[in-house]
N, C-alpha and C. Protein backbone atom coordinates (compact mmCIF):
# COMPACT_ATOMS: atom_id res chain seq x y z
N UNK A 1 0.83 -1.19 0.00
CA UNK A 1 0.00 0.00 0.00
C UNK A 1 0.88 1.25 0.00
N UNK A 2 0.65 2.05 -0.57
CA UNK A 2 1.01 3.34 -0.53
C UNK A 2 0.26 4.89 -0.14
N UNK A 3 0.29 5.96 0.08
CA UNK A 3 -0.05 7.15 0.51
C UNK A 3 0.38 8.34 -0.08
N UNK A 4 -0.13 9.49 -0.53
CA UNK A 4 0.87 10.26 -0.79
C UNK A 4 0.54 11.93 0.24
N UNK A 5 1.39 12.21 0.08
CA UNK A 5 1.67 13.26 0.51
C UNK A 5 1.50 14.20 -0.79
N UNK A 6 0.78 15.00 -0.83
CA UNK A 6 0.54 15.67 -1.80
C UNK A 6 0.76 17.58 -1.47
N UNK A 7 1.49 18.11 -2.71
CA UNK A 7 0.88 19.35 -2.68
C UNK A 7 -0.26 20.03 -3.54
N UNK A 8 -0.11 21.19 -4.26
CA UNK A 8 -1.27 21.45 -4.90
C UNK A 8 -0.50 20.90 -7.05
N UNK A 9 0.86 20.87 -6.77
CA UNK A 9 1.09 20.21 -8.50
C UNK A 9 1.34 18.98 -8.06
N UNK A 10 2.22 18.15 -7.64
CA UNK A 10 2.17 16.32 -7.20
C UNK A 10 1.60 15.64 -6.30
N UNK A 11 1.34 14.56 -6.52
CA UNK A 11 1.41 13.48 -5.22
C UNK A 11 3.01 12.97 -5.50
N UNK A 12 3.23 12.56 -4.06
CA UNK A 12 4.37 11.32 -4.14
C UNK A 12 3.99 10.27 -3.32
N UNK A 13 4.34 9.05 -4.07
CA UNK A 13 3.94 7.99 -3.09
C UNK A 13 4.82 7.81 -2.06
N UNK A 14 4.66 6.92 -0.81
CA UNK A 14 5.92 6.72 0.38
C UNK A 14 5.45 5.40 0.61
N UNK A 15 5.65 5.03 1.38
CA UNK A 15 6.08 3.53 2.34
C UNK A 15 4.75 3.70 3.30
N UNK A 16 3.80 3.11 3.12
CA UNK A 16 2.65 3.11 4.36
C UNK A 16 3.11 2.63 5.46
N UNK A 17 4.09 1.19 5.57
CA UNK A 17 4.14 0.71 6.60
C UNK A 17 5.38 1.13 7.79
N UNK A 18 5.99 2.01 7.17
CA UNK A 18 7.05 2.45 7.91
C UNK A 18 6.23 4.12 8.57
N UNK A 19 5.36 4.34 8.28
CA UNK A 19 4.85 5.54 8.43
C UNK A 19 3.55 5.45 9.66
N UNK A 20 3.01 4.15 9.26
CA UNK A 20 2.19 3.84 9.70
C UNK A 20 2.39 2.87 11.39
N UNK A 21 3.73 2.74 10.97
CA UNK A 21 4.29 2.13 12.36
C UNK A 21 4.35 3.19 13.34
N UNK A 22 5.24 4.27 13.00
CA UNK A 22 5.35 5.24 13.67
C UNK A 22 4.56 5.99 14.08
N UNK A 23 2.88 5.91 13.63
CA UNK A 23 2.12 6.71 13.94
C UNK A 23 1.36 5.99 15.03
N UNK A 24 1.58 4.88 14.89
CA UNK A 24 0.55 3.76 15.94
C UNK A 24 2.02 3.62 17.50
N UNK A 25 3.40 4.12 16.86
CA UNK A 25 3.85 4.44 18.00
C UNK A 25 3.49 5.53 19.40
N UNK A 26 3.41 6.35 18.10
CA UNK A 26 2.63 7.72 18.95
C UNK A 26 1.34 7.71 19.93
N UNK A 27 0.58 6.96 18.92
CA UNK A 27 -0.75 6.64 19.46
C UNK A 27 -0.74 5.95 20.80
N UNK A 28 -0.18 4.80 21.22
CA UNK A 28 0.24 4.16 21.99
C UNK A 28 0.60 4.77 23.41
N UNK A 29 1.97 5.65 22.73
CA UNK A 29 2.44 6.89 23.79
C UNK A 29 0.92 7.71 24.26
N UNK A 30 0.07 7.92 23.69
CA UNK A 30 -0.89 9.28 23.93
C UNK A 30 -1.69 8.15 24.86
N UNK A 31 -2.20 6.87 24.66
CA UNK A 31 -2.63 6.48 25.30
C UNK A 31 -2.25 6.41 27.04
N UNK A 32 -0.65 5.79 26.49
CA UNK A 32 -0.35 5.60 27.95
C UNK A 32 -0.04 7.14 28.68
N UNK A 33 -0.33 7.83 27.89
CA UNK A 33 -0.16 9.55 29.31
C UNK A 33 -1.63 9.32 29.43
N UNK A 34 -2.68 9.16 29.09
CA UNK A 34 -4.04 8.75 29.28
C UNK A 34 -4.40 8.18 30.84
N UNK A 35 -3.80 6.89 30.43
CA UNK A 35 -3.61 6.22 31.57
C UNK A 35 -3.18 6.76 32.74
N UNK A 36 -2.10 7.24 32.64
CA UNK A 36 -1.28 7.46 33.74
C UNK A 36 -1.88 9.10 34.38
N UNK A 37 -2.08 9.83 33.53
CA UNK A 37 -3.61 11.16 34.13
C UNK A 37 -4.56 10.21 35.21
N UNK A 38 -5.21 9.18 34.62
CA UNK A 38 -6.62 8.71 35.17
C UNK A 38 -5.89 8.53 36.17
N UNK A 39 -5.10 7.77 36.25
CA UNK A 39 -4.60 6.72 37.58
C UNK A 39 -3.71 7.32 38.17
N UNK A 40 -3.17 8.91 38.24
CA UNK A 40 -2.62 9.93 39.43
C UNK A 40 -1.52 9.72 39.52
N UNK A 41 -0.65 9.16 38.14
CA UNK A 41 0.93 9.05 38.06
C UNK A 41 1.30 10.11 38.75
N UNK A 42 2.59 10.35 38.92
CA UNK A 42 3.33 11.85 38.86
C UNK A 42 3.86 12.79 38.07
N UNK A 43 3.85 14.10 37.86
CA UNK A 43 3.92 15.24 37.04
C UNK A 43 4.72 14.77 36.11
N UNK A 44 6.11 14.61 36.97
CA UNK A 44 7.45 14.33 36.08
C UNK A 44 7.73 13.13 35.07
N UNK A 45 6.88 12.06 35.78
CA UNK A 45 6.37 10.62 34.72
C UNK A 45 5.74 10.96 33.62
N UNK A 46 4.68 12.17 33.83
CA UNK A 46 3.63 12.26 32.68
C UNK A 46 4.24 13.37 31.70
N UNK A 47 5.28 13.63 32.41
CA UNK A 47 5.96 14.66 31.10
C UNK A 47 6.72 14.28 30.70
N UNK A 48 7.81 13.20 31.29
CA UNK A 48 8.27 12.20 30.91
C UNK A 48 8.30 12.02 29.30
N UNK A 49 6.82 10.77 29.62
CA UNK A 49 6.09 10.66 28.47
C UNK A 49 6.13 11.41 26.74
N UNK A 50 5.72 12.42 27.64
CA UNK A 50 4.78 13.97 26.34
C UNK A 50 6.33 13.86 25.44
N UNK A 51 7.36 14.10 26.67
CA UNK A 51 8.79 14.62 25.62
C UNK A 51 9.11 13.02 24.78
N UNK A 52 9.27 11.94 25.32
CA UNK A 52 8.91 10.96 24.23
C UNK A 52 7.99 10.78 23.14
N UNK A 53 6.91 10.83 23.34
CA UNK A 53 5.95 11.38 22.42
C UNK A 53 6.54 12.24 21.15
N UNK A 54 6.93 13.59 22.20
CA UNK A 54 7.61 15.18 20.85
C UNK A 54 8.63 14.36 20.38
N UNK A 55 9.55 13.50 20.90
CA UNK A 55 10.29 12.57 19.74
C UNK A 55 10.00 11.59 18.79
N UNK A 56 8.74 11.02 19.25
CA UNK A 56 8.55 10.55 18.01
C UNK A 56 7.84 10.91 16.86
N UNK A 57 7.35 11.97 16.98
CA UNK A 57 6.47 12.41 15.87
C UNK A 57 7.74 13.37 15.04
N UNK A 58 8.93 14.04 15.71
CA UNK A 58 9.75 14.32 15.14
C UNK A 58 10.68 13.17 14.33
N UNK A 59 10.65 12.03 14.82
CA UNK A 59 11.35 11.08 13.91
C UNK A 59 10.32 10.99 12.80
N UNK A 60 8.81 10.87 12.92
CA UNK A 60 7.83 10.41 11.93
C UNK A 60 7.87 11.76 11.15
N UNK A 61 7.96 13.08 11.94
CA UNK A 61 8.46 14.26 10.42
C UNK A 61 9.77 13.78 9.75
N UNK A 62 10.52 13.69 10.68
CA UNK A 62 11.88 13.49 9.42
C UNK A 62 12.01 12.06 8.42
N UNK A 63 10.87 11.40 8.67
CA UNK A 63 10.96 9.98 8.23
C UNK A 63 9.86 10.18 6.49
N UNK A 64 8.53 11.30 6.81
CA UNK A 64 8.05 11.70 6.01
C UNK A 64 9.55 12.87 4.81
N UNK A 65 9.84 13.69 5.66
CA UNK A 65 10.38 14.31 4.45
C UNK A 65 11.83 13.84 3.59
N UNK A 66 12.19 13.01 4.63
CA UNK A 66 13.12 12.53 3.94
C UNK A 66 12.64 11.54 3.08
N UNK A 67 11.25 11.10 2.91
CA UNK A 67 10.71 9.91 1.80
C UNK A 67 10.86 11.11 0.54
N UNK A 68 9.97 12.23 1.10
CA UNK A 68 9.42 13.27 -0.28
C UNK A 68 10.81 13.73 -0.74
N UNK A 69 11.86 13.92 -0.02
CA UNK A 69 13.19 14.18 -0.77
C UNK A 69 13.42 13.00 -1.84
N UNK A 70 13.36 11.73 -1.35
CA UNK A 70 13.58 10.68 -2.25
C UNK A 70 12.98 10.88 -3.34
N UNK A 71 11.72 10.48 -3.07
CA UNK A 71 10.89 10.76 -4.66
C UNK A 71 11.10 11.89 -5.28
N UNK A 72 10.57 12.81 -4.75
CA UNK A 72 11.45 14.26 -5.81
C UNK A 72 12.82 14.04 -6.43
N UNK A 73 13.86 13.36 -6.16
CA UNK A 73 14.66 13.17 -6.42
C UNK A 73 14.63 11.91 -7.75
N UNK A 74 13.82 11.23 -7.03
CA UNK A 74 13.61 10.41 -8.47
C UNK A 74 12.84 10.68 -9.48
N UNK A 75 12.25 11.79 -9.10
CA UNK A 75 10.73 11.63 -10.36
C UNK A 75 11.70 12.59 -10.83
N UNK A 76 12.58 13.48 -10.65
CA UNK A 76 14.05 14.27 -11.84
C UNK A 76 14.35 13.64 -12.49
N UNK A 77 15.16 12.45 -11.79
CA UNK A 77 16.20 11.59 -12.49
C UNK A 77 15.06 10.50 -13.49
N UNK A 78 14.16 10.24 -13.62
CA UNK A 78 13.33 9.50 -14.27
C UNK A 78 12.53 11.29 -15.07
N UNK A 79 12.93 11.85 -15.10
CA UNK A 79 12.04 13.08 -16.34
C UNK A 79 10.46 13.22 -15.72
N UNK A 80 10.31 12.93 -14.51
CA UNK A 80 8.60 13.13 -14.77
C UNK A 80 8.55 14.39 -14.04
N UNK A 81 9.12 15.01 -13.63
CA UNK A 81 9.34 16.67 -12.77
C UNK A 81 10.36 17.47 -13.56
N UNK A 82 10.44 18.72 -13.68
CA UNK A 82 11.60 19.37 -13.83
C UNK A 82 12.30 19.72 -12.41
N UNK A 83 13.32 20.21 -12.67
CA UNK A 83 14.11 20.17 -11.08
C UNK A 83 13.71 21.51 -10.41
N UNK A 84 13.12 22.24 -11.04
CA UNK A 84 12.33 23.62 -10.40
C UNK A 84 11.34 22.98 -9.61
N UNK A 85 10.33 21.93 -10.46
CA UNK A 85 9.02 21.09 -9.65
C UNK A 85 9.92 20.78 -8.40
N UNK A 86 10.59 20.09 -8.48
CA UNK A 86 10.92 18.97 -7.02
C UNK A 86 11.80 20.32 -6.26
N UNK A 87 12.46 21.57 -6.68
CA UNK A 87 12.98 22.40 -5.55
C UNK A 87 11.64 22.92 -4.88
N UNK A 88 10.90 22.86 -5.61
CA UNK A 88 9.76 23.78 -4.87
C UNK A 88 9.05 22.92 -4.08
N UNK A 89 8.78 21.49 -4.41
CA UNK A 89 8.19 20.65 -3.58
C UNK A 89 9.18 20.41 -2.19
N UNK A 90 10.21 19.94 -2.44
CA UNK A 90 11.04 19.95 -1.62
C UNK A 90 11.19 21.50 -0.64
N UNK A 91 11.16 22.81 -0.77
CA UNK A 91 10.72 23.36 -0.19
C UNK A 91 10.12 24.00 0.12
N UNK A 92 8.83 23.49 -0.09
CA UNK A 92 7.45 23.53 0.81
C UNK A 92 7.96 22.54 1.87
N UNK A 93 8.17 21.49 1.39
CA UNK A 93 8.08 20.29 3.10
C UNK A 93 8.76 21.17 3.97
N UNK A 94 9.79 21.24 3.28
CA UNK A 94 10.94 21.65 4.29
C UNK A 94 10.26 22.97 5.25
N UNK A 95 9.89 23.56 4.59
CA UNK A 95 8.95 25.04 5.37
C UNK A 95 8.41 24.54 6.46
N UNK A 96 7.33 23.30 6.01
CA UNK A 96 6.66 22.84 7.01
C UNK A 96 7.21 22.41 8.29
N UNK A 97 8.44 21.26 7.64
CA UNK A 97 9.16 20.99 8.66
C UNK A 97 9.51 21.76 9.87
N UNK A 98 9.98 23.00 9.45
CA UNK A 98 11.15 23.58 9.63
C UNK A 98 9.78 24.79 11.48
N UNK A 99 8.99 24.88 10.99
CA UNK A 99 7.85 25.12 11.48
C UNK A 99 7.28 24.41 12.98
N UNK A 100 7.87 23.12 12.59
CA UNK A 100 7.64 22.45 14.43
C UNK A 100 8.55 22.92 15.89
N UNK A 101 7.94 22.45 16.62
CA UNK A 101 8.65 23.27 17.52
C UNK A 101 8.91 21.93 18.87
């Protein structure tokens, strides 16, 4: 299966299952600060958590743009973009990226 990440001129396809791992990582994490709220963990446990969490969704950004670098990179080298298309696609992500905090 595939997904794309699209702007308003391409899609690119990526890797569902490497994307999709990482997101059900996250999920997991959100659950267990869930848990640990209901059941009166402590502050420092439950923030603990959150900053694990802000790491993995930062690995799952850099795991997304470094796919869309790939493909932009190939849809050049295979002629289906000009290299203006894929600088500009390439930075837009990067904008986005660049945007988290």
């Amino acid at each position: 299966k595939v997904f794309t990440m699209s702007n308003e001129k391409k899609a690119a396809p990526f890797c569902t299952q490497t994307i999709l791992t990482r997101i059900h990582k996250v999920t997991g994490q959100s659950l267990g600060i869930e848990r640990m709220v209901k059941s009166g963990r402590q502050v420092e446990s439950i923030l603990l958590q959150i900053s694990a969490i802000k790491s993995a969704l930062t690995g799952l950004a850099q795991e997304l743009l470094t796919m869309h670098l790939e493909q932009n990179i190939k849809n050049v080298a295979e002629n289906k973009d000009s290299s203006d298309e894929a600088i500009d696609n390439v930075a837009a992500a990067v904008q986005y990226f660049c945007r988290m905090k």
